[in-house]
N, C-alpha and C. Protein backbone atom coordinates (compact mmCIF):
# COMPACT_ATOMS: atom_id res chain seq x y z
N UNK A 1 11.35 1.83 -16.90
CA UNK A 1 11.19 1.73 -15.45
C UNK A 1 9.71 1.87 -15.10
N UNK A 2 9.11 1.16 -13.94
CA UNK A 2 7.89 1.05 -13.82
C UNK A 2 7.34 2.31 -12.99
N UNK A 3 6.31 2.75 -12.71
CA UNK A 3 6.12 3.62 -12.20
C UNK A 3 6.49 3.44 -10.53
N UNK A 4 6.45 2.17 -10.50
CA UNK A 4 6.18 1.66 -8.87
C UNK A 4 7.26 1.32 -8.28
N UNK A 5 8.82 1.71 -9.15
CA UNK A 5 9.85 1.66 -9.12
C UNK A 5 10.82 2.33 -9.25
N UNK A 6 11.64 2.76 -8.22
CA UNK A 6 12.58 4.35 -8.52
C UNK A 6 13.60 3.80 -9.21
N UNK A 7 14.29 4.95 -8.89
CA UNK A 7 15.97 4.77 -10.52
C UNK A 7 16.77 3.71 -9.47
N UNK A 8 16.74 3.50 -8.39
CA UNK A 8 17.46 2.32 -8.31
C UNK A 8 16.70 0.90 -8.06
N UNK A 9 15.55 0.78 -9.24
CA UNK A 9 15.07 -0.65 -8.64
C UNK A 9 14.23 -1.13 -7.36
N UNK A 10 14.07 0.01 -6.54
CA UNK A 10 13.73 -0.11 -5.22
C UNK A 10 11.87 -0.21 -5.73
N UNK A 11 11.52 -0.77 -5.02
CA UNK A 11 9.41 -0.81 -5.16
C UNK A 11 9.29 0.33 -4.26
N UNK A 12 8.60 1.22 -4.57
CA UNK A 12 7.98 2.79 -4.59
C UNK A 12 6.58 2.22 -3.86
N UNK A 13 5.86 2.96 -2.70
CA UNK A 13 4.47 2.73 -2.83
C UNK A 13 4.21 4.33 -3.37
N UNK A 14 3.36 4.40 -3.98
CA UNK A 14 2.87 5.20 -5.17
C UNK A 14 1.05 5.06 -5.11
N UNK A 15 0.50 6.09 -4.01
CA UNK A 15 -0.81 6.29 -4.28
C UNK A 15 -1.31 7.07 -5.14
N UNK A 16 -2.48 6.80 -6.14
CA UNK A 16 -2.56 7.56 -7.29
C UNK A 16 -4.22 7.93 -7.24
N UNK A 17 -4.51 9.22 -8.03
CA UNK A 17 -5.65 9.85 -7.73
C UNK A 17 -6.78 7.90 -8.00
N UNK A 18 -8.12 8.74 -8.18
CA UNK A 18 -8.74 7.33 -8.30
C UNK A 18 -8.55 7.14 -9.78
N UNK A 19 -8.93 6.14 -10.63
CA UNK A 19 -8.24 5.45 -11.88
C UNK A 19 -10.41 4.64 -12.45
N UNK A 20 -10.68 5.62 -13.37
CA UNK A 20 -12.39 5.36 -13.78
C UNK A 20 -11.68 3.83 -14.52
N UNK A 21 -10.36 3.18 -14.55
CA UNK A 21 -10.55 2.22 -15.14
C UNK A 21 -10.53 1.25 -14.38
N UNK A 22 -10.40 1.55 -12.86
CA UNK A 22 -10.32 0.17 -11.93
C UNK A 22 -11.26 -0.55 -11.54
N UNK A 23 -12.44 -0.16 -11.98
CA UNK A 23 -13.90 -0.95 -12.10
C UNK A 23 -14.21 -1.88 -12.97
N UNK A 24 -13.26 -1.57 -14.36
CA UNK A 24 -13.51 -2.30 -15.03
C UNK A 24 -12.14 -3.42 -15.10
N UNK A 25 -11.00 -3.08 -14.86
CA UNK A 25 -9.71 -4.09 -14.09
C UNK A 25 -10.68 -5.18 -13.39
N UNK A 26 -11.34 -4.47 -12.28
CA UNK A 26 -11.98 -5.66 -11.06
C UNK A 26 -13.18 -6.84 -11.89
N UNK A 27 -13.90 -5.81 -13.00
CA UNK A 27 -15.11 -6.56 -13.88
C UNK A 27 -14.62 -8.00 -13.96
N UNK A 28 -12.96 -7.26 -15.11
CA UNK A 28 -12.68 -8.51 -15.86
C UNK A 28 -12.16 -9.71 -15.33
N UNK A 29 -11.25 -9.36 -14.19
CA UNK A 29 -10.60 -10.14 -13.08
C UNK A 29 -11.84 -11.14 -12.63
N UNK A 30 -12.64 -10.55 -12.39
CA UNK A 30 -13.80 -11.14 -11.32
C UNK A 30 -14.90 -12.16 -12.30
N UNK A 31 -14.80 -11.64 -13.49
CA UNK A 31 -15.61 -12.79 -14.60
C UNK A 31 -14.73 -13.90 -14.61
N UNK A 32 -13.39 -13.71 -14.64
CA UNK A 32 -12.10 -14.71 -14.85
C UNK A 32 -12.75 -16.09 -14.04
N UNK A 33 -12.44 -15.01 -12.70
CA UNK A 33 -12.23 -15.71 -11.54
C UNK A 33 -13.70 -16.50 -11.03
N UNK A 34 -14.67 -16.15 -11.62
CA UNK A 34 -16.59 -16.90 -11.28
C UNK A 34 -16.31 -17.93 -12.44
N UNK A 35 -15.64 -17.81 -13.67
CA UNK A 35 -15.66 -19.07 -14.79
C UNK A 35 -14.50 -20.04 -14.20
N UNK A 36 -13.31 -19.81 -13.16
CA UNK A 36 -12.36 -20.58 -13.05
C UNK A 36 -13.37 -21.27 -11.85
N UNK A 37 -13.58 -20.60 -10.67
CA UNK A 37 -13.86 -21.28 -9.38
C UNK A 37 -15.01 -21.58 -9.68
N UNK A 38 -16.52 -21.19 -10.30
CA UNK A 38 -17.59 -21.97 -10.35
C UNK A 38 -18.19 -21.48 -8.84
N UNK A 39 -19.01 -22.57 -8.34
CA UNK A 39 -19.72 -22.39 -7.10
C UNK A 39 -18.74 -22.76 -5.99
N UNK A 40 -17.46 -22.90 -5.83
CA UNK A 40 -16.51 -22.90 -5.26
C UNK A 40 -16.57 -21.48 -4.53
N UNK A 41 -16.55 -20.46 -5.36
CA UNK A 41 -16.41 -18.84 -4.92
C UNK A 41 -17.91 -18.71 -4.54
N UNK A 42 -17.94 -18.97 -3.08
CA UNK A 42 -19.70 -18.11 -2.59
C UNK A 42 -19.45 -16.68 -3.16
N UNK A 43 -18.89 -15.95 -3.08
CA UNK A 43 -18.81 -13.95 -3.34
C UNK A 43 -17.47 -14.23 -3.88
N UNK A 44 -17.41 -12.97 -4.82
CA UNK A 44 -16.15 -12.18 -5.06
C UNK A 44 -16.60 -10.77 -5.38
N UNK A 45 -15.88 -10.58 -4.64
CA UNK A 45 -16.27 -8.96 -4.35
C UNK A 45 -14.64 -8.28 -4.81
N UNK A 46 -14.97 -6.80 -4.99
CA UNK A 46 -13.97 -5.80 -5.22
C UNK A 46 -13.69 -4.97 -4.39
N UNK A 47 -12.92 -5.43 -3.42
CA UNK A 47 -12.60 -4.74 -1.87
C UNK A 47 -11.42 -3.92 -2.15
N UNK A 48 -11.40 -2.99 -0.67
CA UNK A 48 -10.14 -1.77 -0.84
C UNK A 48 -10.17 -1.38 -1.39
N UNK A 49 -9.05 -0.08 -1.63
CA UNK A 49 -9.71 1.13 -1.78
C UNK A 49 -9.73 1.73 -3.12
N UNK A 50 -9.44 0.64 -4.60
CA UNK A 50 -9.96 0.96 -5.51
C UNK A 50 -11.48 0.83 -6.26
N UNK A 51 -11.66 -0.17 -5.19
CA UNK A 51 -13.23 -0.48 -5.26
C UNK A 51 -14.14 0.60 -5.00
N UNK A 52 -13.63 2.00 -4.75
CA UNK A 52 -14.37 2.98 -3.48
C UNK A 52 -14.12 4.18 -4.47
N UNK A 53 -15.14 4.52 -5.30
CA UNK A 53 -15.34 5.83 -6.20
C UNK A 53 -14.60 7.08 -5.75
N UNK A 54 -13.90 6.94 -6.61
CA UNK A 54 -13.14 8.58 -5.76
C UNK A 54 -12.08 8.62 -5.17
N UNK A 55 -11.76 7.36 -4.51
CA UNK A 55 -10.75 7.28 -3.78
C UNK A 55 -9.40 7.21 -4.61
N UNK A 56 -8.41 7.84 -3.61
CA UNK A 56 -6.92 7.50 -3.98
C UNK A 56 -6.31 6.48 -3.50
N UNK A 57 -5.34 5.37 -4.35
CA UNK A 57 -5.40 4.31 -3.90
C UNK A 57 -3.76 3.76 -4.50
N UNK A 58 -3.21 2.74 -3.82
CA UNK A 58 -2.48 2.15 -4.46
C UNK A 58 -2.94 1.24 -5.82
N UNK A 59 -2.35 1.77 -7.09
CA UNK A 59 -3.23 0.78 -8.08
C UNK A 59 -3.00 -0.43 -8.38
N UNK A 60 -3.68 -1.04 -7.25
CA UNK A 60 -3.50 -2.24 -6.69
C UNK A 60 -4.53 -3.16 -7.09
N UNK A 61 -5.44 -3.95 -7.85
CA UNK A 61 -6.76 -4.24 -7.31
C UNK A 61 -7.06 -5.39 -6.67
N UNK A 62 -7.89 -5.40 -5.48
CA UNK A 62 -7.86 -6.21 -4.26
C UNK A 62 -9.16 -6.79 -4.67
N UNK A 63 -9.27 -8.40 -4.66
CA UNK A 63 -10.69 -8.99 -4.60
C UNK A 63 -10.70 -10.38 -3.62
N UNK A 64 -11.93 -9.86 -3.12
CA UNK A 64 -11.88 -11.20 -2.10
C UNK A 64 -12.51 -12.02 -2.53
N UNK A 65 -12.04 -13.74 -2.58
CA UNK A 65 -13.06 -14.64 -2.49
C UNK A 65 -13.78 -15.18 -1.32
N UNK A 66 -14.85 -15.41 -1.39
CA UNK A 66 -14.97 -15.63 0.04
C UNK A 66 -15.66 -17.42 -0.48
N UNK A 67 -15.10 -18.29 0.60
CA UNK A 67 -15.10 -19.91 0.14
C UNK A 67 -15.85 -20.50 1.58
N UNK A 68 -16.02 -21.87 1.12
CA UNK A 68 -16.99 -22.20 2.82
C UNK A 68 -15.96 -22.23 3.95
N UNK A 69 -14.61 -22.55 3.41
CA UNK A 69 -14.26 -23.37 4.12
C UNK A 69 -12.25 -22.93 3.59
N UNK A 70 -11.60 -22.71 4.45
CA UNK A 70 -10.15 -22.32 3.87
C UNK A 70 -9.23 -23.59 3.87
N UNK A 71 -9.72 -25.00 4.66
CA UNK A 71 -8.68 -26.02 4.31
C UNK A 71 -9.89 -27.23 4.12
N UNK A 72 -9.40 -28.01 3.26
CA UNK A 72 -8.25 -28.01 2.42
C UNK A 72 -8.44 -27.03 0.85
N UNK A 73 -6.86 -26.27 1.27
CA UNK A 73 -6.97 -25.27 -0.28
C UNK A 73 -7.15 -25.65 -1.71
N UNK A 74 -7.05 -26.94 -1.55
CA UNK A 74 -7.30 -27.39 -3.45
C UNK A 74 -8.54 -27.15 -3.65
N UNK A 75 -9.56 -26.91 -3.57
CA UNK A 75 -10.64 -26.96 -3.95
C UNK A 75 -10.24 -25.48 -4.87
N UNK A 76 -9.66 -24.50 -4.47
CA UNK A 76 -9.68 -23.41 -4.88
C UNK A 76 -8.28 -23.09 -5.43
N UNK A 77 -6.83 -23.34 -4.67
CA UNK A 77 -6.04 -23.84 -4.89
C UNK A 77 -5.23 -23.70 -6.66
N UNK A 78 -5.96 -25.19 -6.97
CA UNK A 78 -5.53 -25.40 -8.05
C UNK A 78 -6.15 -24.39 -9.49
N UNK A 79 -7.39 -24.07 -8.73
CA UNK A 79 -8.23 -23.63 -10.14
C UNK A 79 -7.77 -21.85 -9.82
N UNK A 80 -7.19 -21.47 -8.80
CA UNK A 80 -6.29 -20.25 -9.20
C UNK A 80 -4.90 -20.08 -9.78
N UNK A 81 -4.08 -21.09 -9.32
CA UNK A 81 -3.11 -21.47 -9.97
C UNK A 81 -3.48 -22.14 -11.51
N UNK A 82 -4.50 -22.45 -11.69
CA UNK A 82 -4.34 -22.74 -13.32
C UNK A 82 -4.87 -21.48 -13.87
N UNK A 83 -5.30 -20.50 -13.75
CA UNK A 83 -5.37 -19.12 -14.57
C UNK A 83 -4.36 -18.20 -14.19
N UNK A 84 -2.86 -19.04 -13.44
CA UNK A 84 -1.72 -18.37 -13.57
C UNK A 84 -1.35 -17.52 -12.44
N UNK A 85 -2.56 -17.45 -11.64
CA UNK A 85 -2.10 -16.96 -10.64
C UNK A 85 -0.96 -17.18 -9.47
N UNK A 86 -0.53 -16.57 -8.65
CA UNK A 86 0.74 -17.30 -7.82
C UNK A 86 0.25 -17.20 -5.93
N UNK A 87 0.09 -18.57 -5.80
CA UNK A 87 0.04 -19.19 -4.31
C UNK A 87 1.08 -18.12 -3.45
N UNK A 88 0.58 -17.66 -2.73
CA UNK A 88 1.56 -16.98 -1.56
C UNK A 88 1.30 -17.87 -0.55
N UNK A 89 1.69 -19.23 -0.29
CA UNK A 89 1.66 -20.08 0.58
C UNK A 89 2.21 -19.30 2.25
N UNK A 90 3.39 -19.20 2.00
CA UNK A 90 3.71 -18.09 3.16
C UNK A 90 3.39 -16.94 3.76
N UNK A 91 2.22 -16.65 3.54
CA UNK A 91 1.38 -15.56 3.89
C UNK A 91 1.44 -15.76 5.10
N UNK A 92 1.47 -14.11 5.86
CA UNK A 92 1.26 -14.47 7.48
C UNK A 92 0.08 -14.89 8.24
N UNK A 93 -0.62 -14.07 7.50
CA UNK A 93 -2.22 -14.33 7.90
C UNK A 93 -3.01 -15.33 7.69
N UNK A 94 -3.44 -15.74 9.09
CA UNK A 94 -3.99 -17.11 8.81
C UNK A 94 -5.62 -17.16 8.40
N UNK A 95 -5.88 -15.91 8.79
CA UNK A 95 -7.21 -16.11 8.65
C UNK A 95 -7.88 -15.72 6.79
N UNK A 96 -6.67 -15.67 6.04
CA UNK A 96 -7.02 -15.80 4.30
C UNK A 96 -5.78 -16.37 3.91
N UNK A 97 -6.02 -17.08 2.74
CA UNK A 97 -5.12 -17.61 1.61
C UNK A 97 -5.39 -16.17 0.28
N UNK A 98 -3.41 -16.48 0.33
CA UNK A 98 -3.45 -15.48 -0.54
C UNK A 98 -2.67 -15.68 -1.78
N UNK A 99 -3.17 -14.67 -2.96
CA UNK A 99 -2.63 -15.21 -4.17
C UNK A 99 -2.28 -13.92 -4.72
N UNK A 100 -1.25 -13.85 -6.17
CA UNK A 100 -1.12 -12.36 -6.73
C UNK A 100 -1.00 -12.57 -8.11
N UNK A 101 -1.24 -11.78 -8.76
CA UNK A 101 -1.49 -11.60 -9.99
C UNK A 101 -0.38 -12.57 -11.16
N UNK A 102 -0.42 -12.94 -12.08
CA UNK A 102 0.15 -13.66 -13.11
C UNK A 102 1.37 -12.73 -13.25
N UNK A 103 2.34 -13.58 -13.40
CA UNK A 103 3.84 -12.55 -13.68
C UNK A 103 3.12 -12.13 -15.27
N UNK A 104 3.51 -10.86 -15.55
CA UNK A 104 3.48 -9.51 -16.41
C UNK A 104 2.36 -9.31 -16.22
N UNK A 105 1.60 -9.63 -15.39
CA UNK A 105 -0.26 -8.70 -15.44
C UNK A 105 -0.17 -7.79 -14.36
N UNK A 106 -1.36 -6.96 -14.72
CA UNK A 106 -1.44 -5.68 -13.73
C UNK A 106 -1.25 -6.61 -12.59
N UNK A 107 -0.75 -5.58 -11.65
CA UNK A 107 -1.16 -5.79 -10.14
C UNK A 107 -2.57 -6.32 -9.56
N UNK A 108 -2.38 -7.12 -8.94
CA UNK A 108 -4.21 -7.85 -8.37
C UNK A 108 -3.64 -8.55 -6.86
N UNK A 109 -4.54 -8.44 -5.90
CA UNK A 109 -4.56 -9.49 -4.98
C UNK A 109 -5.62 -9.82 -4.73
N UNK A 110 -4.95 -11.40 -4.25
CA UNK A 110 -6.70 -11.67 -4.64
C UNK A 110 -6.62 -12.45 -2.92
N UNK A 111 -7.71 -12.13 -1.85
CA UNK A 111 -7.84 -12.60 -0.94
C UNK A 111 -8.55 -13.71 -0.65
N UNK A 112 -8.44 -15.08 0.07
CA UNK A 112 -9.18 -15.74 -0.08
C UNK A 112 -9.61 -16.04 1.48
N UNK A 113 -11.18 -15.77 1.85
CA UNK A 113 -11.58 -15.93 3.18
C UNK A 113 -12.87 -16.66 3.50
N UNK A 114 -13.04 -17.22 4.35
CA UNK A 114 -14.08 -18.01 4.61
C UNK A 114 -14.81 -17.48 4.99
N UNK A 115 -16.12 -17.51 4.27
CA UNK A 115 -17.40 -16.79 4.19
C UNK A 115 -18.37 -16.71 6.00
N UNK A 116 -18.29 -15.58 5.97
CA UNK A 116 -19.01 -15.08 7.29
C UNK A 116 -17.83 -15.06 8.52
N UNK A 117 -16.97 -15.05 7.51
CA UNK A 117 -15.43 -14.95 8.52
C UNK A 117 -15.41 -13.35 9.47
N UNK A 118 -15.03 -13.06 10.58
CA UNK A 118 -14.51 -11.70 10.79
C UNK A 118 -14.01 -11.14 9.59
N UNK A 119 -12.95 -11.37 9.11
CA UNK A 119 -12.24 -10.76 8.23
C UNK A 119 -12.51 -10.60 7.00
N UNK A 120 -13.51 -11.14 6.65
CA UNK A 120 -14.34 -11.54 5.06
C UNK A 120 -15.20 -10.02 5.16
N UNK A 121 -15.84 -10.07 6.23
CA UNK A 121 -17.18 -9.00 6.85
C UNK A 121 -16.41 -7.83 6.94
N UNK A 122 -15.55 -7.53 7.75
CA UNK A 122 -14.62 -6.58 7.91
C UNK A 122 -14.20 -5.83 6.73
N UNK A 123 -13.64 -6.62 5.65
CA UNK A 123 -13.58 -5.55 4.26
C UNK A 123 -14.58 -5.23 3.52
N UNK A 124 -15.97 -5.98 3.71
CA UNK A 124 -16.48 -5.50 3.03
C UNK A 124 -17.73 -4.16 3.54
N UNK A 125 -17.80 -4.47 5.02
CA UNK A 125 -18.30 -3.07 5.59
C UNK A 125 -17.30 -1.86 5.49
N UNK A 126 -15.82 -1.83 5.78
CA UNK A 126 -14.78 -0.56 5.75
C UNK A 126 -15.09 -0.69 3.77
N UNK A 127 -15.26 -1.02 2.87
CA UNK A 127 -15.19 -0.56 1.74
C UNK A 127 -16.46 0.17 1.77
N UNK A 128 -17.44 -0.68 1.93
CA UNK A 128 -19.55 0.29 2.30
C UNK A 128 -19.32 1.19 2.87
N UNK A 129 -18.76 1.28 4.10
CA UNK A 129 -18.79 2.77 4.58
C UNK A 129 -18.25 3.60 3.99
N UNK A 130 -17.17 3.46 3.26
CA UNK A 130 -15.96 4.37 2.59
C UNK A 130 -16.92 5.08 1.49
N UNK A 131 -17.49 3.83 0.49
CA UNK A 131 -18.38 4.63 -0.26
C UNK A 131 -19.44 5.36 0.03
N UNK A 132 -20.33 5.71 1.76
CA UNK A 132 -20.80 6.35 1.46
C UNK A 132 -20.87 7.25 2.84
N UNK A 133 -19.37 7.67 3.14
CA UNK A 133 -19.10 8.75 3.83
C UNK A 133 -17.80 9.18 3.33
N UNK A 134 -18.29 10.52 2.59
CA UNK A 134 -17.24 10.66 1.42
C UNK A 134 -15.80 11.49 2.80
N UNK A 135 -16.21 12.30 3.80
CA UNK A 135 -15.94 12.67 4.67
C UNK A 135 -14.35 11.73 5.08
N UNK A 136 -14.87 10.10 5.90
CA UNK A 136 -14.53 9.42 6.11
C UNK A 136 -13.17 8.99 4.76
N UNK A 137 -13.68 8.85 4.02
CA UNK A 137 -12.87 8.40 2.52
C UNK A 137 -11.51 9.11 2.12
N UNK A 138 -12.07 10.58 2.34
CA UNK A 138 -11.30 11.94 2.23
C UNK A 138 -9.68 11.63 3.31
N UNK A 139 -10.36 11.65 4.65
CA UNK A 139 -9.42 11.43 5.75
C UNK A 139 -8.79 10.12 5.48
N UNK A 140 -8.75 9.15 5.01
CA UNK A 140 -8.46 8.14 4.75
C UNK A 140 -7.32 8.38 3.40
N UNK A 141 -7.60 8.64 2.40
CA UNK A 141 -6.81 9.24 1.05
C UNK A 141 -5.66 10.35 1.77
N UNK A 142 -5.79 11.29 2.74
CA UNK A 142 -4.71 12.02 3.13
C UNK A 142 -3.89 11.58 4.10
N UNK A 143 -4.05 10.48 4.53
CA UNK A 143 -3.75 9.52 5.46
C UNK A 143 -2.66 8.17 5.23
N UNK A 144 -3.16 8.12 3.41
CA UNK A 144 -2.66 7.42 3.08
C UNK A 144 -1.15 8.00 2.41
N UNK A 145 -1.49 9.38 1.41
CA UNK A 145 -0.71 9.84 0.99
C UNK A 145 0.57 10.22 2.06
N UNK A 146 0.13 10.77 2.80
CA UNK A 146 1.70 11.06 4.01
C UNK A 146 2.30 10.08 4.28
N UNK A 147 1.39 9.07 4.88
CA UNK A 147 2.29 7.52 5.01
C UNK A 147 3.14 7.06 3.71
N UNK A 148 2.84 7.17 2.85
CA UNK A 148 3.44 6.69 1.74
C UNK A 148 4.29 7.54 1.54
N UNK A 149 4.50 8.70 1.67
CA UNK A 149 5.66 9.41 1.79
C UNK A 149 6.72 9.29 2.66
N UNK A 150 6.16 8.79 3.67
CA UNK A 150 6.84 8.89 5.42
C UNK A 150 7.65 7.73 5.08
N UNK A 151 6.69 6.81 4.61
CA UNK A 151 7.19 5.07 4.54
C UNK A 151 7.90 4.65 2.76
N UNK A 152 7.66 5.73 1.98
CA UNK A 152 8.65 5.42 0.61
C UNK A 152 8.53 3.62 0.10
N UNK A 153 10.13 3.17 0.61
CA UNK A 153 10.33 1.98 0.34
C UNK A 153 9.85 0.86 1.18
N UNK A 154 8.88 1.03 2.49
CA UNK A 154 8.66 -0.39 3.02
C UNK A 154 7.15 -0.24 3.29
N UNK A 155 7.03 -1.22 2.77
CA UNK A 155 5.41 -1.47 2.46
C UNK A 155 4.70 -1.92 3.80
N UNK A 156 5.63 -2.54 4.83
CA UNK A 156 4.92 -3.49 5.91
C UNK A 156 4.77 -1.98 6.60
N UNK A 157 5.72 -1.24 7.27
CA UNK A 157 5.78 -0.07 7.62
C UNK A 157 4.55 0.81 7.39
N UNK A 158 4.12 0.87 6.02
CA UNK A 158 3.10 2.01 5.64
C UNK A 158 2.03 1.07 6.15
N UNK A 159 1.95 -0.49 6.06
CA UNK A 159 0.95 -1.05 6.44
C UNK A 159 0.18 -0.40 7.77
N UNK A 160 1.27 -0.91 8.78
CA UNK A 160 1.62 -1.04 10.24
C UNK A 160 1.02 0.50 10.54
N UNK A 161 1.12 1.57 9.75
CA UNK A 161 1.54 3.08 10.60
C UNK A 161 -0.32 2.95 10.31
N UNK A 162 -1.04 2.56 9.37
CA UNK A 162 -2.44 2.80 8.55
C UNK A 162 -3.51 2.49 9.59
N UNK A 163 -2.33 1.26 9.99
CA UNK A 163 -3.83 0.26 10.92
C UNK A 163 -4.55 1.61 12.13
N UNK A 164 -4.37 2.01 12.91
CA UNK A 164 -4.73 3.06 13.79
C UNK A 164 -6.36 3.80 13.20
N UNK A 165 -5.51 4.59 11.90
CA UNK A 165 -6.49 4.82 11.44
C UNK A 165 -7.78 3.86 10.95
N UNK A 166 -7.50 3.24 10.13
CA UNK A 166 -8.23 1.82 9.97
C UNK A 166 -9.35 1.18 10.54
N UNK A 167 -8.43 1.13 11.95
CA UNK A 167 -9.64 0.86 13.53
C UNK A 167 -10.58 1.58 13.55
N UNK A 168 -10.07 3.12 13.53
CA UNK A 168 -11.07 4.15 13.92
C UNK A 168 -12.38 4.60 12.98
N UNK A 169 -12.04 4.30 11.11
CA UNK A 169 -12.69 3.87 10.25
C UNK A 169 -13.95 3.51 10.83
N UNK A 170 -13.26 1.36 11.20
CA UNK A 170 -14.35 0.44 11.08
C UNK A 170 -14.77 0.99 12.56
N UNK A 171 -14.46 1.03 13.68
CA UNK A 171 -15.31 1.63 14.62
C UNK A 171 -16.54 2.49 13.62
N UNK A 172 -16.46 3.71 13.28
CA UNK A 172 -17.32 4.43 12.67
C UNK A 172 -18.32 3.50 12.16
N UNK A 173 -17.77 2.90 11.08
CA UNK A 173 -18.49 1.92 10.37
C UNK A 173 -19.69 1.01 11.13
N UNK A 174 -18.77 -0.16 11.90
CA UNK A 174 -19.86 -0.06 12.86
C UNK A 174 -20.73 0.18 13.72
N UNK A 175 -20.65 1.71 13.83
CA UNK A 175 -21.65 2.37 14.16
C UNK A 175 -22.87 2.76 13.51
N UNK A 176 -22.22 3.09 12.16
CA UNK A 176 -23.40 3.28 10.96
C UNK A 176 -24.13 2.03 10.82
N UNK A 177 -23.33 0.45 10.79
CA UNK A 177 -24.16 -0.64 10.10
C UNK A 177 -25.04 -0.97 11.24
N UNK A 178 -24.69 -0.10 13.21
CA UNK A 178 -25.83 -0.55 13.35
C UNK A 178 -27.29 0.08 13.41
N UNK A 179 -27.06 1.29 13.02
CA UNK A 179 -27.77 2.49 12.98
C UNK A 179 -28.58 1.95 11.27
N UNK A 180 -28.03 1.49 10.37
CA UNK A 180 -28.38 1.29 8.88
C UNK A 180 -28.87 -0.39 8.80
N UNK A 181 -28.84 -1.46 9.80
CA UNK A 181 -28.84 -2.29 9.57
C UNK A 181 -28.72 -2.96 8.35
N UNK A 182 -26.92 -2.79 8.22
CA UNK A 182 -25.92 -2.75 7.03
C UNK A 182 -26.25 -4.31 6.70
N UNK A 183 -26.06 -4.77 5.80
CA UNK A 183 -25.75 -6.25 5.31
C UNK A 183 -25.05 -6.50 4.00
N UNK A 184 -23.97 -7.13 3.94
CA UNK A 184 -22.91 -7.03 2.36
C UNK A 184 -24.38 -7.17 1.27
N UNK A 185 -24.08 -6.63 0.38
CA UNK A 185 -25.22 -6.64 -0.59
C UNK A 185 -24.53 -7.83 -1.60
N UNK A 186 -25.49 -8.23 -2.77
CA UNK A 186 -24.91 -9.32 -3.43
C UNK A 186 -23.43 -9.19 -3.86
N UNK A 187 -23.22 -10.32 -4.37
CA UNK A 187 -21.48 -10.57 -4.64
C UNK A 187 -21.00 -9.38 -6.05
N UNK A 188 -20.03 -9.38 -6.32
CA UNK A 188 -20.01 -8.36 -7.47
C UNK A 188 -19.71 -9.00 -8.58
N UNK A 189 -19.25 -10.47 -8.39
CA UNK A 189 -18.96 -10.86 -9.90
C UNK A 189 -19.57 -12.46 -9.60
């Protein structure tokens, strides 16, 4: 039985202290993914909250691509689906294409957003700030843990209850980036 799975089969969310190996999960993922897409991928970065030293996290690992342009998806499309990855065509969100990890590989999502997008910018300032207001990070990890208790078996739920906090995060955040005149630093892979 998987860890992420109770005795009846049900998917568990399961936040776990931080994991010194999820840096190197994101390394290898992210070399994969610069030899599949080429100059297709402007950035891929290692977003959320295993990307964030210290943090407790679902061991999940989240990477965004960020592309010029989100239609038409073949450009990117095909060359994720040929290293096995799986198209979540039905994703709700319109503003990324989304994909998940190869059936039997770790857990990965991999986000795909158009570069200088809101939402591209957005994860990668709430991950900058996280790393360096350990304060902020802290409240965030105990935040997460109760929800995941509160919320057990439904994932949209623990989503939904997070966002609040979340807001109040990137508020912070952008307060610091304009106080720090923040700017995403180079891509990570």
């Amino acid at each position: 039985m998987s860890a992420d799975v109770d005795e009846l089969g049900r998917r568990v969310i399961r936040i776990a202290d931080h994991d010194p190996a999820w840096p190197a999960r994101f390394a290898e993922m992210g070399d994969a993914l610069r030899r599949a897409l080429g100059d297709v991928a402007l950035r891929i970065d290692h977003i959320g909250s295993t990307s964030v030293p210290g943090l407790a996290a679902k061991p999940i690992i989240d990477i965004q691509v960020s592309v010029d342009r989100l239609e038409p998806v073949s450009p990117f499309r095909d060359r994720l689906v040929g290293m096995g990855l799986v198209y979540r065509a039905e994703n709700p969100e319109r503003t990324k294409r989304y994909f998940r990890e190869a059936p039997g590989r770790p857990r990965t999502h991999i986000h795909v957003r158009r570069m200088g997008s809101f939402s591209e910018q957005f994860a990668l300032l709430f991950r900058d700030f996280l790393r360096v207001d350990q304060g902020a990070a802290a409240g965030y990890a105990r935040v997460k843990r109760a929800l995941a208790a509160q919320h057990r078996h439904d994932g949209q739920a623990y989503t939904d209850a997070k966002a609040p906090f979340c807001w109040e995060i990137i508020q912070r955040a952008d307060e610091w980036a304009q106080r720090t005149g923040w700017e995403p630093g180079p891509s990570d892979a």
